[in-house]
Protein backbone atom coordinates (compact mmCIF):
# COMPACT_ATOMS: atom_id res chain seq x y z
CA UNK A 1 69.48 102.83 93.29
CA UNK A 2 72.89 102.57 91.46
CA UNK A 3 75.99 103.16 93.85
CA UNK A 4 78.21 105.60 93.14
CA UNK A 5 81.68 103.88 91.49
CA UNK A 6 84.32 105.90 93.29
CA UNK A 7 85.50 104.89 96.69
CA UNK A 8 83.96 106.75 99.54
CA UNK A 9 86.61 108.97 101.66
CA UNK A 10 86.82 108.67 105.32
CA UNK A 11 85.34 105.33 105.77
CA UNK A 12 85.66 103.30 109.70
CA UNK A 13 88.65 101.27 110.09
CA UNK A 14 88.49 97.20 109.83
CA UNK A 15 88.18 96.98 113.71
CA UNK A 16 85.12 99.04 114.04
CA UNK A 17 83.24 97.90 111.18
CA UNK A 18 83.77 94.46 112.30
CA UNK A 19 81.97 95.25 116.13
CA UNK A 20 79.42 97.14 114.22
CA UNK A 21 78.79 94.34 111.43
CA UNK A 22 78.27 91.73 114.47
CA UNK A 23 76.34 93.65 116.90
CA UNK A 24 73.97 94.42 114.43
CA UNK A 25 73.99 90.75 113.19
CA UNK A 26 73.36 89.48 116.70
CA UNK A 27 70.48 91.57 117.26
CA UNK A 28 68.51 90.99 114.04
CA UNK A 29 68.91 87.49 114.51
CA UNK A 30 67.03 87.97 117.47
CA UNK A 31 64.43 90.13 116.24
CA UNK A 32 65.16 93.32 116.84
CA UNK A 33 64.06 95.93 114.31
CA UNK A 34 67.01 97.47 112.27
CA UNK A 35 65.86 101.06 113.83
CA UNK A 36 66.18 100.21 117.06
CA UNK A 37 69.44 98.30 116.46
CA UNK A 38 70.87 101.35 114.64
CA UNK A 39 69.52 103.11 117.47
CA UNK A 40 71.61 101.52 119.95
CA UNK A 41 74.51 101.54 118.36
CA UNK A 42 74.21 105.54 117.70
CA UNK A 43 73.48 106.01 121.74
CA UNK A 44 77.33 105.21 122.57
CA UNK A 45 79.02 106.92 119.60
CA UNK A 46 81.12 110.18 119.54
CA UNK A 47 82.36 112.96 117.17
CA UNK A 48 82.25 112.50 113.16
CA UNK A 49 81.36 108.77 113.15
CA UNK A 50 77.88 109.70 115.28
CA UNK A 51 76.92 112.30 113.20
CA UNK A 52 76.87 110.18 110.47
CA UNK A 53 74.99 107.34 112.28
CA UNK A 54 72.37 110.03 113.15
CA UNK A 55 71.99 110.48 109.65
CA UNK A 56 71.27 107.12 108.69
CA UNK A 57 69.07 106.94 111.92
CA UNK A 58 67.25 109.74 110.73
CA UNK A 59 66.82 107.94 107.23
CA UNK A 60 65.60 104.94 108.18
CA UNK A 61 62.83 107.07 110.85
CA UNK A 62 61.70 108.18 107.57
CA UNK A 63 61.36 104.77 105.54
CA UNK A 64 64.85 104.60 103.98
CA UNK A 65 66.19 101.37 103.21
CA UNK A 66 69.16 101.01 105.37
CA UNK A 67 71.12 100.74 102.26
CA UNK A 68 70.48 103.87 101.03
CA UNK A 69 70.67 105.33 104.19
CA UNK A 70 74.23 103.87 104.12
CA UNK A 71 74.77 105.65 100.51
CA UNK A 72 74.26 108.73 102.05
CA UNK A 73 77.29 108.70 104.29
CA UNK A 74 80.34 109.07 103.24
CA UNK A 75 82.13 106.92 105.84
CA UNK A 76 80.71 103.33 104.87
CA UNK A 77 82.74 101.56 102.06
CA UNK A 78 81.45 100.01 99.22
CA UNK A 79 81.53 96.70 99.96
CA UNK A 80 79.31 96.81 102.96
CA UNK A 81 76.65 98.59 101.10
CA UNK A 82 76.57 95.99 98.51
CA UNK A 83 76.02 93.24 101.32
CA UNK A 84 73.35 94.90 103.14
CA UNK A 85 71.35 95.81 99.90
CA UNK A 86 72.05 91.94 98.82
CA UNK A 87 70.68 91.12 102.35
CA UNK A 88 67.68 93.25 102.39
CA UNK A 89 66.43 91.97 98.93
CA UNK A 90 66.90 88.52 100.32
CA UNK A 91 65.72 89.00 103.41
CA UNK A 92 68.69 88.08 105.14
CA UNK A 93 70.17 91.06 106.46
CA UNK A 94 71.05 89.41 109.85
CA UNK A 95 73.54 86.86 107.76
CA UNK A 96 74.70 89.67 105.68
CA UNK A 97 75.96 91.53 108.93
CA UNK A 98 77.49 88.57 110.29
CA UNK A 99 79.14 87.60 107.02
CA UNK A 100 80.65 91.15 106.95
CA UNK A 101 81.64 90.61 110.38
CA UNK A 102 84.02 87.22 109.40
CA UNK A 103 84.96 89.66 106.57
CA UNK A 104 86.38 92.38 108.87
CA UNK A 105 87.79 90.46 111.36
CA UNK A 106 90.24 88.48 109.19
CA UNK A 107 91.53 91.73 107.60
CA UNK A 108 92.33 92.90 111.51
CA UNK A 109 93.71 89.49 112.14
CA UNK A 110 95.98 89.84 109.21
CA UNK A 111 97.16 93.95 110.11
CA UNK A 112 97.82 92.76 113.30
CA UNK A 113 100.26 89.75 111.88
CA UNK A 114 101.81 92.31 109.17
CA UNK A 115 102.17 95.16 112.64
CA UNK A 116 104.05 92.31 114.49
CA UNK A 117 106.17 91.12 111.82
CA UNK A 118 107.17 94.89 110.54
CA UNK A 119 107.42 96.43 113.87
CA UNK A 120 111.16 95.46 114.45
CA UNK A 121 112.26 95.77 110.98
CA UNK A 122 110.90 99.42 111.31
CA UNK A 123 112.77 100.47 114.44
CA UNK A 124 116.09 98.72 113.19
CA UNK A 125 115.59 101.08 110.13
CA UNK A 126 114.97 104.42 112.38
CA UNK A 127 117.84 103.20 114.46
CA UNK A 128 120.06 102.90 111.43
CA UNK A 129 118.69 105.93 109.50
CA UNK A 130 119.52 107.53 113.36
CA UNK A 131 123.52 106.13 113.29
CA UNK A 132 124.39 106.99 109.81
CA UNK A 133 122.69 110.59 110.62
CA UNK A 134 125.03 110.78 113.12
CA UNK A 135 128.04 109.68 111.16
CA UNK A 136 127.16 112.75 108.75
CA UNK A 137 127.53 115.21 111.39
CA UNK A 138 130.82 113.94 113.06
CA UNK A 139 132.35 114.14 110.04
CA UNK A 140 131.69 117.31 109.11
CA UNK A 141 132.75 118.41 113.01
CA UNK A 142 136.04 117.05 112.35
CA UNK A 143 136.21 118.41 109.33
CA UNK A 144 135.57 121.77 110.70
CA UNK A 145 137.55 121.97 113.63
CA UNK A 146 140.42 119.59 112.34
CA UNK A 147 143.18 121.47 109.99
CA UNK A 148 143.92 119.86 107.08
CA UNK A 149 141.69 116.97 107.41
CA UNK A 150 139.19 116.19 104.25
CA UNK A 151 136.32 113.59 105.04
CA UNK A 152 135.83 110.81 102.93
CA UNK A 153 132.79 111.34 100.61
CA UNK A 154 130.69 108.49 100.97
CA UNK A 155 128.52 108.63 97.73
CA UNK A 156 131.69 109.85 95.69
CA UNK A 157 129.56 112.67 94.69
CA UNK A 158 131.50 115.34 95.60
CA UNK A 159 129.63 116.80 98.33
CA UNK A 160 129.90 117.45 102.12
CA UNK A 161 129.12 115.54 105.09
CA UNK A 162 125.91 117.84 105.50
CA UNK A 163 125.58 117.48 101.70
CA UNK A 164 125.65 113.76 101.75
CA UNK A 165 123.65 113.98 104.53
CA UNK A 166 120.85 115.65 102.80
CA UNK A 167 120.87 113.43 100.01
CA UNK A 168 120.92 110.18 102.50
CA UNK A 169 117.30 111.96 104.01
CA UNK A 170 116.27 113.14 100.43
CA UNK A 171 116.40 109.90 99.19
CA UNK A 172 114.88 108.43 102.51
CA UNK A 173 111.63 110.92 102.45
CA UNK A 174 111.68 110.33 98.34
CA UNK A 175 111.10 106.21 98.86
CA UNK A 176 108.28 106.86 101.75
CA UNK A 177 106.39 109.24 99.90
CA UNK A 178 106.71 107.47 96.66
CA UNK A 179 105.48 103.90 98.48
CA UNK A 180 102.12 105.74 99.89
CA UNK A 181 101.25 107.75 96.68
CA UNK A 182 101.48 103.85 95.08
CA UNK A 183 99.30 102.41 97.65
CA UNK A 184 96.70 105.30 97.94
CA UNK A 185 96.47 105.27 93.80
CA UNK A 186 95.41 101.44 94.13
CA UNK A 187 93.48 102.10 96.98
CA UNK A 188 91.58 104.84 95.55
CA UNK A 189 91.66 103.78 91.71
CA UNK A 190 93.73 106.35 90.24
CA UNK A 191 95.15 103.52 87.59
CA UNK A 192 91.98 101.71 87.02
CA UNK A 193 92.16 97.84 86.96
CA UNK A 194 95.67 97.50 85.55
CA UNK A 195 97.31 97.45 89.45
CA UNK A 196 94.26 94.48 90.42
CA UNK A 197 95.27 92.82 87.36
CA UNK A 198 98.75 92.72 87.94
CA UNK A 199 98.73 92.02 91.25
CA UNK A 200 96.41 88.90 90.96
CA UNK A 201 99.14 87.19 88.99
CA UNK A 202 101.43 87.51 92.11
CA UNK A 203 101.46 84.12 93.92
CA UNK A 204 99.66 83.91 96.94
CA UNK A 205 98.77 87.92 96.87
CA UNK A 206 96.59 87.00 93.68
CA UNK A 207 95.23 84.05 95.19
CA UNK A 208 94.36 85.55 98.07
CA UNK A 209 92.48 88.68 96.15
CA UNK A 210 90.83 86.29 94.34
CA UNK A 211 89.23 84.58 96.82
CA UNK A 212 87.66 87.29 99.15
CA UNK A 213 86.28 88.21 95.92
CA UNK A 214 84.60 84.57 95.36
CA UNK A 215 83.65 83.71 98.50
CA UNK A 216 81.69 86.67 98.53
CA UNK A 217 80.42 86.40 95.22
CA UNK A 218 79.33 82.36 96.01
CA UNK A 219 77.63 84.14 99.14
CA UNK A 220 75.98 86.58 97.90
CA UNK A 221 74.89 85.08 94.36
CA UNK A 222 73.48 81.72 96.00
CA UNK A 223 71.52 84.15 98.55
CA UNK A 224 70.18 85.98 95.89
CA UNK A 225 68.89 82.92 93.92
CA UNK A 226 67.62 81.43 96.68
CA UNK A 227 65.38 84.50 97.69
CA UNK A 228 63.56 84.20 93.93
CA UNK A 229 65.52 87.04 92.80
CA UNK A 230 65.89 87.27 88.57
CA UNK A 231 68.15 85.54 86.95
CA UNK A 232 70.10 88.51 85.80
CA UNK A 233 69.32 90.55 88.90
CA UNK A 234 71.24 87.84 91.44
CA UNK A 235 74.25 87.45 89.26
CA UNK A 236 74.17 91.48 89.11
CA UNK A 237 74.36 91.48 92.86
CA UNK A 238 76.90 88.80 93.37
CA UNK A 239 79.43 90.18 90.95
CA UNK A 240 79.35 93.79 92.39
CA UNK A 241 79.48 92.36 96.01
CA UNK A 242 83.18 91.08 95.10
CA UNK A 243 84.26 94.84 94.46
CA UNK A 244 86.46 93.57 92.35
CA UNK A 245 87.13 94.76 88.64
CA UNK A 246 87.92 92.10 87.00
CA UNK A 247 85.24 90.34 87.89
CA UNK A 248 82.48 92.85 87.58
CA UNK A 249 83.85 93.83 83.97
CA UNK A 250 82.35 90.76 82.61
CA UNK A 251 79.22 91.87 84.15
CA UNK A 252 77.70 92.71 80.61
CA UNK A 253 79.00 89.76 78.65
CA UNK A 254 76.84 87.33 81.70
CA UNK A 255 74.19 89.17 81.65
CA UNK A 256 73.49 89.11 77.66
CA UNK A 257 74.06 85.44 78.03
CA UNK A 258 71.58 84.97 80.61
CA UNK A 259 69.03 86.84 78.43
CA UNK A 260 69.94 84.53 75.97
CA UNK A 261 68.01 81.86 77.27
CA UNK A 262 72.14 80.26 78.71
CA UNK A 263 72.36 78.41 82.41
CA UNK A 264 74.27 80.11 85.08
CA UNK A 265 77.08 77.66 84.43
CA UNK A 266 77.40 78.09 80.90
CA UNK A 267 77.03 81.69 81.15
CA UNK A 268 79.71 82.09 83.59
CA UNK A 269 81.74 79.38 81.69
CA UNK A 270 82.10 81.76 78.43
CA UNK A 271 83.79 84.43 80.45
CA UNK A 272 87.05 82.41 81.39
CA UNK A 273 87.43 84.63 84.72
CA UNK A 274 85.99 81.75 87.64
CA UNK A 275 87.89 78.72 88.58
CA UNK A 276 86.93 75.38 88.06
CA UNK A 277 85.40 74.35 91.66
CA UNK A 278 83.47 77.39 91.46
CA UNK A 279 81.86 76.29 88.14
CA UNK A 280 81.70 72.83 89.01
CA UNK A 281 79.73 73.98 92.51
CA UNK A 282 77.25 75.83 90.12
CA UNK A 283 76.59 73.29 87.78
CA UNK A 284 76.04 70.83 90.30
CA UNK A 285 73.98 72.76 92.27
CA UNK A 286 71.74 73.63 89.34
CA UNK A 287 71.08 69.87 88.12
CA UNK A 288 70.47 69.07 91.89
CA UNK A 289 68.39 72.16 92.97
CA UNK A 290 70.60 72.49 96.02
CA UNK A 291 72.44 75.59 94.36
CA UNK A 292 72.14 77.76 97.76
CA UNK A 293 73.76 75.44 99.64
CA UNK A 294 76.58 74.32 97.35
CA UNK A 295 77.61 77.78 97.18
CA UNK A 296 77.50 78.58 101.02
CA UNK A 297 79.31 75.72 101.68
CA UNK A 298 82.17 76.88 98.96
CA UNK A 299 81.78 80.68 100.24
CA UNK A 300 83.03 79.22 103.79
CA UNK A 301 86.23 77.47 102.13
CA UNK A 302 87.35 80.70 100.10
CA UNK A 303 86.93 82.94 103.11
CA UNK A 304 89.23 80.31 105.48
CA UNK A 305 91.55 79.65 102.68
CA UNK A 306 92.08 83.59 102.07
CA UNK A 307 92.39 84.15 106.31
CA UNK A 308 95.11 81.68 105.91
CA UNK A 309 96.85 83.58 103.07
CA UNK A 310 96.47 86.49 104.89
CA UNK A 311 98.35 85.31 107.59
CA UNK A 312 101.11 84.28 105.61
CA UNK A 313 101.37 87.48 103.74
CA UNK A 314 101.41 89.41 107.39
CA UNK A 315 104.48 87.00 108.05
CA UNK A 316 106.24 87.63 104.59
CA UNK A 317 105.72 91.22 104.52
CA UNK A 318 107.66 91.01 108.05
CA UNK A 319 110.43 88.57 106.93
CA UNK A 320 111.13 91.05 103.88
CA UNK A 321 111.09 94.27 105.28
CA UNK A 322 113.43 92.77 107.70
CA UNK A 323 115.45 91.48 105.06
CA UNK A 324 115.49 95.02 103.22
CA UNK A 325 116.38 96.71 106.23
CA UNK A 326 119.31 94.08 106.67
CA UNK A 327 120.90 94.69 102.95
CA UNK A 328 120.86 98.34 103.52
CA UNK A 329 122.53 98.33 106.85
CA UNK A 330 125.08 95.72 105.14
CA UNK A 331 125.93 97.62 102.13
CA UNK A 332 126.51 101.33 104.59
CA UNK A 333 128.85 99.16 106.96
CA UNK A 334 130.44 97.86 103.87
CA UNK A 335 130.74 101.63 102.12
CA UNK A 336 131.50 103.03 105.06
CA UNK A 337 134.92 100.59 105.67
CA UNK A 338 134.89 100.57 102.24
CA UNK A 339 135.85 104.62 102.43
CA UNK A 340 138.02 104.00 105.69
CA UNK A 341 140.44 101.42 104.04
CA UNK A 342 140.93 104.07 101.16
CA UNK A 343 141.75 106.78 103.65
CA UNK A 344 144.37 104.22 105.60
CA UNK A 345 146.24 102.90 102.02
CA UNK A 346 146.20 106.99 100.88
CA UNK A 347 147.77 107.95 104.47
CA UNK A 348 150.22 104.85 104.30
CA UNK A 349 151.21 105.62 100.58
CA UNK A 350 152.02 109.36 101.66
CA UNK A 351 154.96 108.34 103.83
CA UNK A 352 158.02 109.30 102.85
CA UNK A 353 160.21 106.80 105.11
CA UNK A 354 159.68 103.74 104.67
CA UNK A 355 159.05 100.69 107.62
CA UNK A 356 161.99 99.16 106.10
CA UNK A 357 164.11 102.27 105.97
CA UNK A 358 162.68 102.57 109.74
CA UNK A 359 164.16 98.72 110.98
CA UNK A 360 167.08 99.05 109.00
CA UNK A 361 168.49 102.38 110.04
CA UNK A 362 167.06 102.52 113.76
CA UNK A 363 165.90 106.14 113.30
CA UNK A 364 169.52 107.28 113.19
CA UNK A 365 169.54 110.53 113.35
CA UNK A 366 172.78 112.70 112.63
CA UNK A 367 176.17 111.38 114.65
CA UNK A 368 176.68 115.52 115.30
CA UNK A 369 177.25 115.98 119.32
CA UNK A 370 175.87 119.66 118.72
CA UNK A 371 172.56 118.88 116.19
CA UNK A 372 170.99 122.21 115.05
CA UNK A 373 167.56 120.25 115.93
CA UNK A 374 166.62 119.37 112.25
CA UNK A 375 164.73 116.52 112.01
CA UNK A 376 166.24 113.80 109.33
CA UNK A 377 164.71 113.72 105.70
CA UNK A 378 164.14 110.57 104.27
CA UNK A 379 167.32 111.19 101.92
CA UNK A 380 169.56 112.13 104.88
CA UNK A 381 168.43 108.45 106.06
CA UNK A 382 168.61 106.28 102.83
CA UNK A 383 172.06 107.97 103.02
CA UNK A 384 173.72 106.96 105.89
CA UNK A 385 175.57 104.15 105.84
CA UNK A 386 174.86 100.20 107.15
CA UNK A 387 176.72 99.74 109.46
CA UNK A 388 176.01 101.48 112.69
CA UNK A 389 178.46 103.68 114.03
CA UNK A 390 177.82 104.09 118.01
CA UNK A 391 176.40 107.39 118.79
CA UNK A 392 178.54 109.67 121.08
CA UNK A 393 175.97 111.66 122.32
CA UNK A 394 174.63 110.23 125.48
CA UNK A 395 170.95 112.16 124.87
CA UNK A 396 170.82 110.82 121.41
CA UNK A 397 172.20 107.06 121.98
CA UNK A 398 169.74 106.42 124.45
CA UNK A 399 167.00 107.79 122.15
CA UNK A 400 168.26 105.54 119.96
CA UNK A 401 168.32 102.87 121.87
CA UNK A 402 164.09 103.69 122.99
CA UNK A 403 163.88 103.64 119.62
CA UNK A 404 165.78 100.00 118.54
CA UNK A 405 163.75 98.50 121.07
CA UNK A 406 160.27 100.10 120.09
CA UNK A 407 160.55 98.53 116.40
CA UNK A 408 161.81 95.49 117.40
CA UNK A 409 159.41 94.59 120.77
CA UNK A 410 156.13 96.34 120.51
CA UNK A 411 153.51 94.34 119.01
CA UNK A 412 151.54 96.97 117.88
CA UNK A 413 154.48 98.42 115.89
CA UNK A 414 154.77 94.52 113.93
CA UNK A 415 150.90 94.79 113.54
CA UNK A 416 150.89 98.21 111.62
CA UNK A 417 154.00 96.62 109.86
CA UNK A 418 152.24 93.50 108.63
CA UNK A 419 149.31 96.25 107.19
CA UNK A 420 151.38 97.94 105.94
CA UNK A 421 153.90 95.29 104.02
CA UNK A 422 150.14 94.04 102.78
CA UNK A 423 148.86 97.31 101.54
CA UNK A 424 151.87 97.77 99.77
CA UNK A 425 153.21 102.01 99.43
């Protein structure tokens, strides 16, 4: 029965395949039939995932293969489908369950390691995505409720605080959205093979892709052979079990040189798609006989060698989104005082006395006894003279004099000085 090519929708998760893959493993080994297994495993189940275990109950009550009883329901993927109908022509449907088992539990093992390593990055981003939210809306309070003041725009866009603040979230919700409409189009093969293609020239992410693929090709191919299968039949089944495109596009091109009269090596060798120790393996295994076990041996070392690579990628996925989240905090702290050191040099350039014209005249305000109570221009007090005449009016001298030792003692006063002398007017 030929499989349908799209993905199927709603399949189980990693972590429950990988219990059902084993349990069902386990009790075949031992001799259980596979309706009774599948019986057991329906008893305990609830909602949409034991409906569709009834159905493949019911199936197999009937005289179904268990693979297309699988077909039927939409919530097994591919891939396990492939393995079971590779097991049941073999006769090893126990070892296909288990092998599927391995095969699930290293992809939880390796969401669990990318969870861990994103989980912080992910909360410092909420928290900062939370702070600059926050700096949106006090600035448009103080805009509001302060006369006069203008708040710095951030983007130099010419909007608002709750303009800018929109954008920030726009642009926010715009990056999410885009990054899952990316990953569900690979996932669900919306852009064919060009995204597998591409992504198994990335180091280690290629590498990685390409062995699950091999390990269980070199699984299910030398299972197939050794069963008695066809020539063209086995290699038929081992190339779809890798569910990989690349690999299964060459399907036609090995199977017309199988029917050619060509060796699995040579056949294989023409396409210029498997690796050296993976040819090598075949070739030996055919001049020895010992092909099955040659290729079990090498399915073991690409399944280890791509749990380690998972691993790693689960660690660098963590290190980078921490890294991203890093650089964009960095580059708002950097805007934002950035924006606040242009609002300080436009205030400080505004003044229209001078720190110098402050020191050197004291704040001297007219020598009058009887002031009208206008305050001094700047003009009034680049006009008086230099030398300091003493101020007869005991209210004003000792203002003065508060004054004279403000400039001249307070700290803070020689601080904003010194900013100010290196800001320049």
């Amino acid at each position: 029965m030929e499989l349908p090519r799209k993905s199927p929708r709603n399949t189980l998760s990693a972590s429950q395949l990988e219990k059902v893959c084993y349990r069902l493993g386990t009790s075949l080994r031992t001799g259980i039939p596979i309706a009774q297994a599948w019986g057991n495993e329906t008893e305990l189940l609830r909602g949409r995932i034991r409906r569709a275990f009834e159905g493949v109950q019911t199936q197999l009550n009937n005289g179904s293969s268990l693979s297309d009883a699988l077909t039927a329901q939409p919530c097994f993927p591919l891939l396990l489908i492939e393995i079971v109908r590779v097991g049941e022509e073999t006769g090893r449907l126990d070892q296909a369950f288990l092998r599927m088992a391995d095969h699930y539990q290293a992809i939880v093992r390796m969401k669990r390691t990318f969870l861990q390593g994103v989980t912080w990055p992910v909360l410092q981003l909420t928290a900062a995505a939370a702070v600059v939210s926050v700096f949106f809306v006090v600035l448009h309070l103080l805009e509001t409720r302060i006369s006069g003041l203008v708040a710095p725009d951030v983007f130099m866009l010419g909007l608002s605080p709750l303009e800018n603040l929109t954008l920030f979230w726009a642009v926010l919700v715009g990056a999410g959205l885009g990054l899952w409409l990316i990953v569900k189009g690979v996932t669900s093969g919306w852009f064919g093979s060009l995204p597998l293609r591409m992504a198994m020239m990335i180091p280690l992410v290629g590498g990685t892709i390409r062995d699950l693929a091999l390990s269980r090709f070199a699984w299910s191919f030398g299972t197939a052979v050794d069963s008695g299968m066809y020539a063209t039949h086995a290699m038929q089944l081992g190339l779809r079990s890798t569910q990989n495109r690349f690999y299964q596009s060459h399907e036609p091109e090995i199977a017309t040189s199988l029917a050619a009269g060509e060796d699995f090596f040579s056949a294989l060798r023409r396409t210029d798609a498997f690796p050296a120790d993976l040819l090598q393996t075949i070739r030996t295994g055919e001049l020895t006989g010992e092909l099955t076990e040659g290729l079990a041996r090498l399915s073991d070392d690409y399944q280890e060698q791509s749990a380690i690579n998972l691993r790693r990628i689960g660690q660098i996925s963590g290190v980078s989104m921490l890294t991203a989240v890093s650089g964009v905090l960095a580059f708002a702290v950097l805007f934002m005082y950035a924006s606040y050191l242009g609002t300080l040099s436009e205030a400080l350039s505004g003044q229209s006395i001078t720190l110098e014209q402050i020191r050197a005249d004291q704040i001297r305000l007219n020598n009058s006894p009887l002031n009208d109570g206008a305050e001094p221009t700047s003009k009034s007090i680049q006009e008086q003279p230099d030398e300091e005449e003493p101020n007869q009016n005991p209210i004003l001298a000792t203002r003065d004099e508060m004054v004279k030792d403000f400039v001249e003692n307070n700290e803070d006063f020689k601080q904003i000085e010194s900013i100010y002398q290196t800001l320049g007017r």
